[in-house]
C-alpha atoms as a PDB file:
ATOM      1  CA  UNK A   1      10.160  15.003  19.817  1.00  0.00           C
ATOM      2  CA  UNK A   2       7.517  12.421  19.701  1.00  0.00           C
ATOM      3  CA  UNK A   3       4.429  13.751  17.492  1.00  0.00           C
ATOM      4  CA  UNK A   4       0.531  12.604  17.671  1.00  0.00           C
ATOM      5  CA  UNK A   5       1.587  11.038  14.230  1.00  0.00           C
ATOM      6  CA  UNK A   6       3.859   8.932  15.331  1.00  0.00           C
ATOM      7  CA  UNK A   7       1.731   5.447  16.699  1.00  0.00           C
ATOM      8  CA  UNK A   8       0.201   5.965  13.406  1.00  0.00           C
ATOM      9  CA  UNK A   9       2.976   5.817  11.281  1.00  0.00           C
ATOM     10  CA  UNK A  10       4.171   2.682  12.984  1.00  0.00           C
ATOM     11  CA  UNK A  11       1.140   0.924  12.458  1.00  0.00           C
ATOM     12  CA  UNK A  12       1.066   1.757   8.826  1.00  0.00           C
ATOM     13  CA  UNK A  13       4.658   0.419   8.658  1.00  0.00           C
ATOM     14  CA  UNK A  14       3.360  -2.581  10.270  1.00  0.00           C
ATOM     15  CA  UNK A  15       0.643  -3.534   7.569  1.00  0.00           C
ATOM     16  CA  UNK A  16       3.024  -2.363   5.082  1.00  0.00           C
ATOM     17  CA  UNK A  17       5.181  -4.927   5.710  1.00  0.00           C
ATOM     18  CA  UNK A  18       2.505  -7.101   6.333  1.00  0.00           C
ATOM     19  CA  UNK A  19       1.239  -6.277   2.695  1.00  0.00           C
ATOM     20  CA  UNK A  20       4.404  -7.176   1.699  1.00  0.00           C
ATOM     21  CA  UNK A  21       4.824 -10.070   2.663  1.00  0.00           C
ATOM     22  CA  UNK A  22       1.371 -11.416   1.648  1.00  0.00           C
ATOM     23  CA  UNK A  23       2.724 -10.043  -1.962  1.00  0.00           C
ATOM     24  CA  UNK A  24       5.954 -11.127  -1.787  1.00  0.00           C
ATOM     25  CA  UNK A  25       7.658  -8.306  -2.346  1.00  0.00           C
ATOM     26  CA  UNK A  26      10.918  -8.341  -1.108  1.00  0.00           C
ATOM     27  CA  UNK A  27      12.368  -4.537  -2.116  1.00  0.00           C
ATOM     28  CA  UNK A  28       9.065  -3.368   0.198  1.00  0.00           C
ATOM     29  CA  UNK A  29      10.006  -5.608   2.812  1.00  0.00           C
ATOM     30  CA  UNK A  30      13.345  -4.408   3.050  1.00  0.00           C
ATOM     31  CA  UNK A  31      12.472  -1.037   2.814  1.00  0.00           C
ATOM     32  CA  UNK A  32      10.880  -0.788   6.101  1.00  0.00           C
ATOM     33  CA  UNK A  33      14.363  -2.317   7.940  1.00  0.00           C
ATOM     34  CA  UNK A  34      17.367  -0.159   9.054  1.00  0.00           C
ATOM     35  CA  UNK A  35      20.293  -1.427   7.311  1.00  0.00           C
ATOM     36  CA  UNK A  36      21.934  -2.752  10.737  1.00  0.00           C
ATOM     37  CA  UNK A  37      18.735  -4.557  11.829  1.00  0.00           C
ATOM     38  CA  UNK A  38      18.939  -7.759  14.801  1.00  0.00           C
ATOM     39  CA  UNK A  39      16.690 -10.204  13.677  1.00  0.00           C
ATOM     40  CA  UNK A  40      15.647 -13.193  16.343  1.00  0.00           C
ATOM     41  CA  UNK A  41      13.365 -15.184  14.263  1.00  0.00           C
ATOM     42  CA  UNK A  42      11.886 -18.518  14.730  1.00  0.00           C
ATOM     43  CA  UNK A  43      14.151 -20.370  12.057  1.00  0.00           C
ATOM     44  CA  UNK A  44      18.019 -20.597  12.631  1.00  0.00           C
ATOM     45  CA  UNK A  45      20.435 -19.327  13.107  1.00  0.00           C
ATOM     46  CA  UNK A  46      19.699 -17.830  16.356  1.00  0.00           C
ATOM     47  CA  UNK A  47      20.286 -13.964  14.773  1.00  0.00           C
ATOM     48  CA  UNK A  48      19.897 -12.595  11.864  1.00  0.00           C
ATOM     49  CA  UNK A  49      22.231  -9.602  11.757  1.00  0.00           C
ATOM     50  CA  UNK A  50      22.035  -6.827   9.225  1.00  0.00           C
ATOM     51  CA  UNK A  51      19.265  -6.232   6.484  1.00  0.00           C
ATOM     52  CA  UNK A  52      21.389  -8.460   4.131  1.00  0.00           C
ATOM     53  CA  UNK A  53      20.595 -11.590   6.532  1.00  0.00           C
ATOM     54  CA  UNK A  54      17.208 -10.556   6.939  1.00  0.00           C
ATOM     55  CA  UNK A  55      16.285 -10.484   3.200  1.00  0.00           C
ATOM     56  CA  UNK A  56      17.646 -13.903   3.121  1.00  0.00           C
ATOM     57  CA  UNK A  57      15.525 -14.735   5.759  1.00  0.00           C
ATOM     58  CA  UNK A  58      12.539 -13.236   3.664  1.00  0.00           C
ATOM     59  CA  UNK A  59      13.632 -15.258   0.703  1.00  0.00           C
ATOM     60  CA  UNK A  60      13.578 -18.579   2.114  1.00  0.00           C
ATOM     61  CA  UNK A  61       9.897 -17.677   3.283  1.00  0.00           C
ATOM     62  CA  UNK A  62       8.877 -16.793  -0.117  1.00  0.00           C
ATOM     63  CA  UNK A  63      10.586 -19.776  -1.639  1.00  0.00           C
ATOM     64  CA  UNK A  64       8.742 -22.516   0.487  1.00  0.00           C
ATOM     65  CA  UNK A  65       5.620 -20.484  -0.102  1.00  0.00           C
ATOM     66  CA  UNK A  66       3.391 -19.511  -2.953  1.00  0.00           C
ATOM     67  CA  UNK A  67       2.121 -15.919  -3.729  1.00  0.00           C
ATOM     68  CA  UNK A  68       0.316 -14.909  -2.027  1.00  0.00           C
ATOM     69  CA  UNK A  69       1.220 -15.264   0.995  1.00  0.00           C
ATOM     70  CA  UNK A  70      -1.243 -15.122   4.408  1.00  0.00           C
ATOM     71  CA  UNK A  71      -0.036 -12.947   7.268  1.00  0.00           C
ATOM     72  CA  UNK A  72      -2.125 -11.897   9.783  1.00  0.00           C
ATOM     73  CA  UNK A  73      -1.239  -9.190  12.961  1.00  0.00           C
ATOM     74  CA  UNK A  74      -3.562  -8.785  16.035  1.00  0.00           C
ATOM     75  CA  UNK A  75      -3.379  -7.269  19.287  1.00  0.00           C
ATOM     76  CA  UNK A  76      -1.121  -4.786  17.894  1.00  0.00           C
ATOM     77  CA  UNK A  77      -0.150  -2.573  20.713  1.00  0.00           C
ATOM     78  CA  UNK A  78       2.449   0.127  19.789  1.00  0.00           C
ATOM     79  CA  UNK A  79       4.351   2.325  21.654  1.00  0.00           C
ATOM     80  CA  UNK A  80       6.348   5.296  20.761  1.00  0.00           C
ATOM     81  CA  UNK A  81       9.215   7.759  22.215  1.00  0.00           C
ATOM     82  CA  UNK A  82      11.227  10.314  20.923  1.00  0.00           C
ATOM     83  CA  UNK A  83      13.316   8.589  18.391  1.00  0.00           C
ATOM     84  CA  UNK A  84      12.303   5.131  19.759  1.00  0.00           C
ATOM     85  CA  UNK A  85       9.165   2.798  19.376  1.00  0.00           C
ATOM     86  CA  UNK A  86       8.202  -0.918  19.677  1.00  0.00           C
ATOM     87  CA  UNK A  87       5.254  -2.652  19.377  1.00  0.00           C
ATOM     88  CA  UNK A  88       4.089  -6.248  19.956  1.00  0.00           C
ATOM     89  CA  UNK A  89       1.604  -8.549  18.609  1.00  0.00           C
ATOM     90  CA  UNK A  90       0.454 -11.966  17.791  1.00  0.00           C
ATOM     91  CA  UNK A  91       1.238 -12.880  14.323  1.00  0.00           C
ATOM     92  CA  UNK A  92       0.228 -15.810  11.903  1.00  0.00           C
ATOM     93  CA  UNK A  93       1.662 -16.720   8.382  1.00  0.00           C
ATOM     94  CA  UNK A  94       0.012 -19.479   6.605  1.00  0.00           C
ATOM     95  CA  UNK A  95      -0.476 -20.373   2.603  1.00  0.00           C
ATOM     96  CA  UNK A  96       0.413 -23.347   0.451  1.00  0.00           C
ATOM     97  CA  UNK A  97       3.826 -24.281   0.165  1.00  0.00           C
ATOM     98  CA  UNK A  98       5.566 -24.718  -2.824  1.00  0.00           C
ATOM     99  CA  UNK A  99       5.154 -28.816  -2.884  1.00  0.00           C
ATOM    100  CA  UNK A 100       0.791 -27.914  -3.317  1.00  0.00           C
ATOM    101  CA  UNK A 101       0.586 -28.624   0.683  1.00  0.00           C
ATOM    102  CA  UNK A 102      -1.578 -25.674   2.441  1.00  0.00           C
ATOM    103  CA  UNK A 103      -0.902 -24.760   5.940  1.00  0.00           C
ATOM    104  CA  UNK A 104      -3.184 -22.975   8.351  1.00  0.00           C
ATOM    105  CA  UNK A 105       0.047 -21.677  10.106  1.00  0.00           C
ATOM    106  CA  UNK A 106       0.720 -21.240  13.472  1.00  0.00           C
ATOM    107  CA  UNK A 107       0.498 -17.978  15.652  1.00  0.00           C
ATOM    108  CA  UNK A 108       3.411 -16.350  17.207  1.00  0.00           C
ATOM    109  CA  UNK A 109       4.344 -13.567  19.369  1.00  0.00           C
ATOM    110  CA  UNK A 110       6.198 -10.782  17.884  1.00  0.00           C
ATOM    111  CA  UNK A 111       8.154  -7.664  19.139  1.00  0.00           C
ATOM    112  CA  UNK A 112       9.219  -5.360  16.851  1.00  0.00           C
ATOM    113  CA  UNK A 113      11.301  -2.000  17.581  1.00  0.00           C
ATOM    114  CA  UNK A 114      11.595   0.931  15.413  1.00  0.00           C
ATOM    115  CA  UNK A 115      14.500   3.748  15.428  1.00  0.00           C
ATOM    116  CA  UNK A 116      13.998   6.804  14.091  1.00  0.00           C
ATOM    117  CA  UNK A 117      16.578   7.350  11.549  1.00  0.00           C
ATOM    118  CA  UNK A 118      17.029  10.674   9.518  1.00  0.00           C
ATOM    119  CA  UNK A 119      13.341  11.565  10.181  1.00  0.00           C
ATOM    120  CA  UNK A 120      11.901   8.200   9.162  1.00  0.00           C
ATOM    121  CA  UNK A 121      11.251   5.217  11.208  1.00  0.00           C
ATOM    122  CA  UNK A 122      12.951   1.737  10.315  1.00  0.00           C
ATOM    123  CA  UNK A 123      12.651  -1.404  12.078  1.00  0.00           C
ATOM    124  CA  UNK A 124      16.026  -1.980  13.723  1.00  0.00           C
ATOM    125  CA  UNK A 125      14.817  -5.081  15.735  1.00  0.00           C
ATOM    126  CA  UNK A 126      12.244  -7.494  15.494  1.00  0.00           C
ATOM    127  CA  UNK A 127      11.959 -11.307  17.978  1.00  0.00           C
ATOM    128  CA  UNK A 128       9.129 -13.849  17.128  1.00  0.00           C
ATOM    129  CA  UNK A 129       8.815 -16.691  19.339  1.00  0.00           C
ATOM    130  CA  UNK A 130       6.317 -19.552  20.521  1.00  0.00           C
ATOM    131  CA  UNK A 131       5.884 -20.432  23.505  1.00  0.00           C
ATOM    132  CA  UNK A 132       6.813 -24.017  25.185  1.00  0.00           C
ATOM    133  CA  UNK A 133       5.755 -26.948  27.371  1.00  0.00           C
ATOM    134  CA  UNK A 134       8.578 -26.167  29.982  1.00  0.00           C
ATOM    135  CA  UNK A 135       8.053 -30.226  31.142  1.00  0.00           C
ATOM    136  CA  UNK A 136       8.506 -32.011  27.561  1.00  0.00           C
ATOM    137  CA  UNK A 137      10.791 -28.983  25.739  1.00  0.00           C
ATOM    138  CA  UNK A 138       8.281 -29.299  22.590  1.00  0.00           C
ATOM    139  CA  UNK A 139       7.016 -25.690  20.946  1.00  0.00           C
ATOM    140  CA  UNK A 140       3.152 -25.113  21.348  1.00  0.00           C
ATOM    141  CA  UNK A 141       2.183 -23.982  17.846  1.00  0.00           C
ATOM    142  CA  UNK A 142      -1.213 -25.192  18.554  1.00  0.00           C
ATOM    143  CA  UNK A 143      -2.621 -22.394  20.713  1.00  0.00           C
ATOM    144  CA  UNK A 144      -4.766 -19.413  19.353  1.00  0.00           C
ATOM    145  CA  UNK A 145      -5.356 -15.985  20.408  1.00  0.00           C
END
């Protein structure tokens, strides 16, 4: 049964990951993902399958960047069944890589879905993507919300 708490516990998952991120800590992170998460990220391979893969994913972020981090989610729109949710938004990361370059970022869309598992809700999907000029094949990473 869905309950009125529910969108509200998603979106404090959300910035709890976001948090996270920006602190670079990788055992919050993780905490938030079921352990048989499908990850489509932006960097390859073209899945990430199970948490395992998707901390390794989180590691190479944190290696190329310094703490802390910037991550930014708007337009967060969540919604929520019974023992399913998702919500979508655009999402930035930017900071200074590891070689003293900073980076504003680029924005991307995001989709992440939550199961309900054993009472608690884990993020058993997430997809980020950019969008594309469809005539020249090159990503967009220019545009803003």
């Amino acid at each position: 049964m869905t309950t009125e708490t529910d969108p509200a516990e998603i979106r404090r998952l959300v910035d709890e990951l976001a948090s996270a991120l920006r602190a670079h800590d990788l055992e919050a992170a993780m905490s938030i993902y079921a352990p048989d998460v499908v990850s489509f990220d932006i960097e390859p391979p073209l899945q990430h399958v199970g948490a395992e893969a998707k901390r390794k994913n989180w590691e190479r972020v944190f290696a190329a960047y310094e703490c802390p981090l910037g991550y930014e989610v708007r337009e967060l729109t969540i919604t929520v069944g019974e023992d399913v949710a998702f919500a979508h938004s655009l999402n930035r990361l930017s900071g200074t890589l590891r070689n003293g370059a900073k980076t504003t970022g680029f924005w991307v869309r995001a989709t992440t879905c939550f199961r309900k598992l054993n009472g608690r809700w884990a993020i058993a999907h997430d997809h980020v993507s950019v969008p594309f000029d469809m005539s020249t094949g090159t990503a967009l990473v220019n545009l803003e919300p």
